[in-house]
Protein backbone atom coordinates (compact mmCIF):
# COMPACT_ATOMS: atom_id res chain seq x y z
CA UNK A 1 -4.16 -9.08 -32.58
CA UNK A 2 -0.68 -8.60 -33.88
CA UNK A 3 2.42 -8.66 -31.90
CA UNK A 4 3.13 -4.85 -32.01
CA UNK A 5 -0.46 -4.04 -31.01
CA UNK A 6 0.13 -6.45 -27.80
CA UNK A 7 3.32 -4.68 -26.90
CA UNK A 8 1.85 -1.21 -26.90
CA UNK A 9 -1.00 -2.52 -25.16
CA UNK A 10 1.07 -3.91 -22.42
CA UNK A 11 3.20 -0.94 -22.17
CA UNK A 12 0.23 1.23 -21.62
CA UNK A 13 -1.57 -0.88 -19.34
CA UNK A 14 1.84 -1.44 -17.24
CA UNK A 15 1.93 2.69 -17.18
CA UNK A 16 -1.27 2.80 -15.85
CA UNK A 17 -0.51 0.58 -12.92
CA UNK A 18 2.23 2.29 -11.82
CA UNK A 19 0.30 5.63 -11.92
CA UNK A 20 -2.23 4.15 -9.86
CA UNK A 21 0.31 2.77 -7.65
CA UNK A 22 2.76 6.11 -7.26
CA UNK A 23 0.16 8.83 -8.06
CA UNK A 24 -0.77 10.59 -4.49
CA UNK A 25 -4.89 10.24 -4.20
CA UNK A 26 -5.05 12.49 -0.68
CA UNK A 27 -3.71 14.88 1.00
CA UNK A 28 -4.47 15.97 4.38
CA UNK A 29 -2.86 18.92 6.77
CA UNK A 30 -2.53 18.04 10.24
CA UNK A 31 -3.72 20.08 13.36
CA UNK A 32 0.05 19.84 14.84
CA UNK A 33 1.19 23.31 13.23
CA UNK A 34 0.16 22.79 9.16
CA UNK A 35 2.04 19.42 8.55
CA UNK A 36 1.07 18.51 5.41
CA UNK A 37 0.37 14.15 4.40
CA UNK A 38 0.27 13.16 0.94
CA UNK A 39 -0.75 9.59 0.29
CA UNK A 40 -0.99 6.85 -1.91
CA UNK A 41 -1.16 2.86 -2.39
CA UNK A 42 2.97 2.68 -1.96
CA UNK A 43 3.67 5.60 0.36
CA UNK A 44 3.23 8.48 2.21
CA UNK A 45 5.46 11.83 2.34
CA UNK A 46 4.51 13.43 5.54
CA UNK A 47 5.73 17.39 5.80
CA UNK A 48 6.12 17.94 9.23
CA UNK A 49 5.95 21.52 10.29
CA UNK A 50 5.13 22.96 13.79
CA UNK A 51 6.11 25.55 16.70
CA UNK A 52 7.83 25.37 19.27
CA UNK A 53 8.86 27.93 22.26
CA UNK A 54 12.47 29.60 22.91
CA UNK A 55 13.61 32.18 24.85
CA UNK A 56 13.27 35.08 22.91
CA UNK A 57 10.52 33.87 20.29
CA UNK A 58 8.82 30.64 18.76
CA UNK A 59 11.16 28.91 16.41
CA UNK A 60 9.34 27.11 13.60
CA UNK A 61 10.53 23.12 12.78
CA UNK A 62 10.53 21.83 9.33
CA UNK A 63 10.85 17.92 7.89
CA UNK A 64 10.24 16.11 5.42
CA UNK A 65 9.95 12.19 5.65
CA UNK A 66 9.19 9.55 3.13
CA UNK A 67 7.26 6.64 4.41
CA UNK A 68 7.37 3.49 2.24
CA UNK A 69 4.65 0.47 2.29
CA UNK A 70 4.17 -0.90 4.74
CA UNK A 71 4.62 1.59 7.31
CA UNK A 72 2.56 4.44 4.94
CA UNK A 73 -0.39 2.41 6.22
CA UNK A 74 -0.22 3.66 9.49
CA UNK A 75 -2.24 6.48 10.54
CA UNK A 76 -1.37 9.89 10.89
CA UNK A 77 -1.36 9.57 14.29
CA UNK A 78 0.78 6.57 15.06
CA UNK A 79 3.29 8.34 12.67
CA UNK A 80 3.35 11.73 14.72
CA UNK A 81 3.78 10.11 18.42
CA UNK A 82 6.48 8.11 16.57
CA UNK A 83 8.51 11.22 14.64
CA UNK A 84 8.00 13.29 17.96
CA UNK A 85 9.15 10.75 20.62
CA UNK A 86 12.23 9.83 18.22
CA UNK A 87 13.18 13.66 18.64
């Protein structure tokens, strides 16, 4: 195999790690008001949507977080009683 071949080779097989790596395989909505999880090997982006109760009305809470490896290994769950109880 010549030398250019190898490159290209290596180049495409390198691309195709990191897709597998970065590209999100799930998603999931939460029962906490639509929060929306989007997963894969390196990390998780959690959208974190839900209601909550004023005065005069329900006033509607949006975030987005980015959680990196290793903490996007935690379940959905661990990560909600965390984000709420750092509110």
């Amino acid at each position: 195999m010549s030398k250019k071949k190898k490159k290209v080779l290596s180049i495409v097989i390198g691309v195709i790690f990191l897709l597998i790596l970065f590209f999100p395989y799930k998603h999931e909505i939460l029962e906490d008001g639509n929060s929306d999880v989007y997963s894969s090997l390196t990390y998780k982006i959690v959208n974190w949507c839900h209601e909550t109760d004023i005065q005069y009305g329900k006033e509607v809470y949006f975030e987005t977080k980015v959680y990196f490896f290793p903490n996007n290994r935690k379940s959905n769950e661990k990560l909600k009683q965390e984000h709420y109880s750092n509110k």
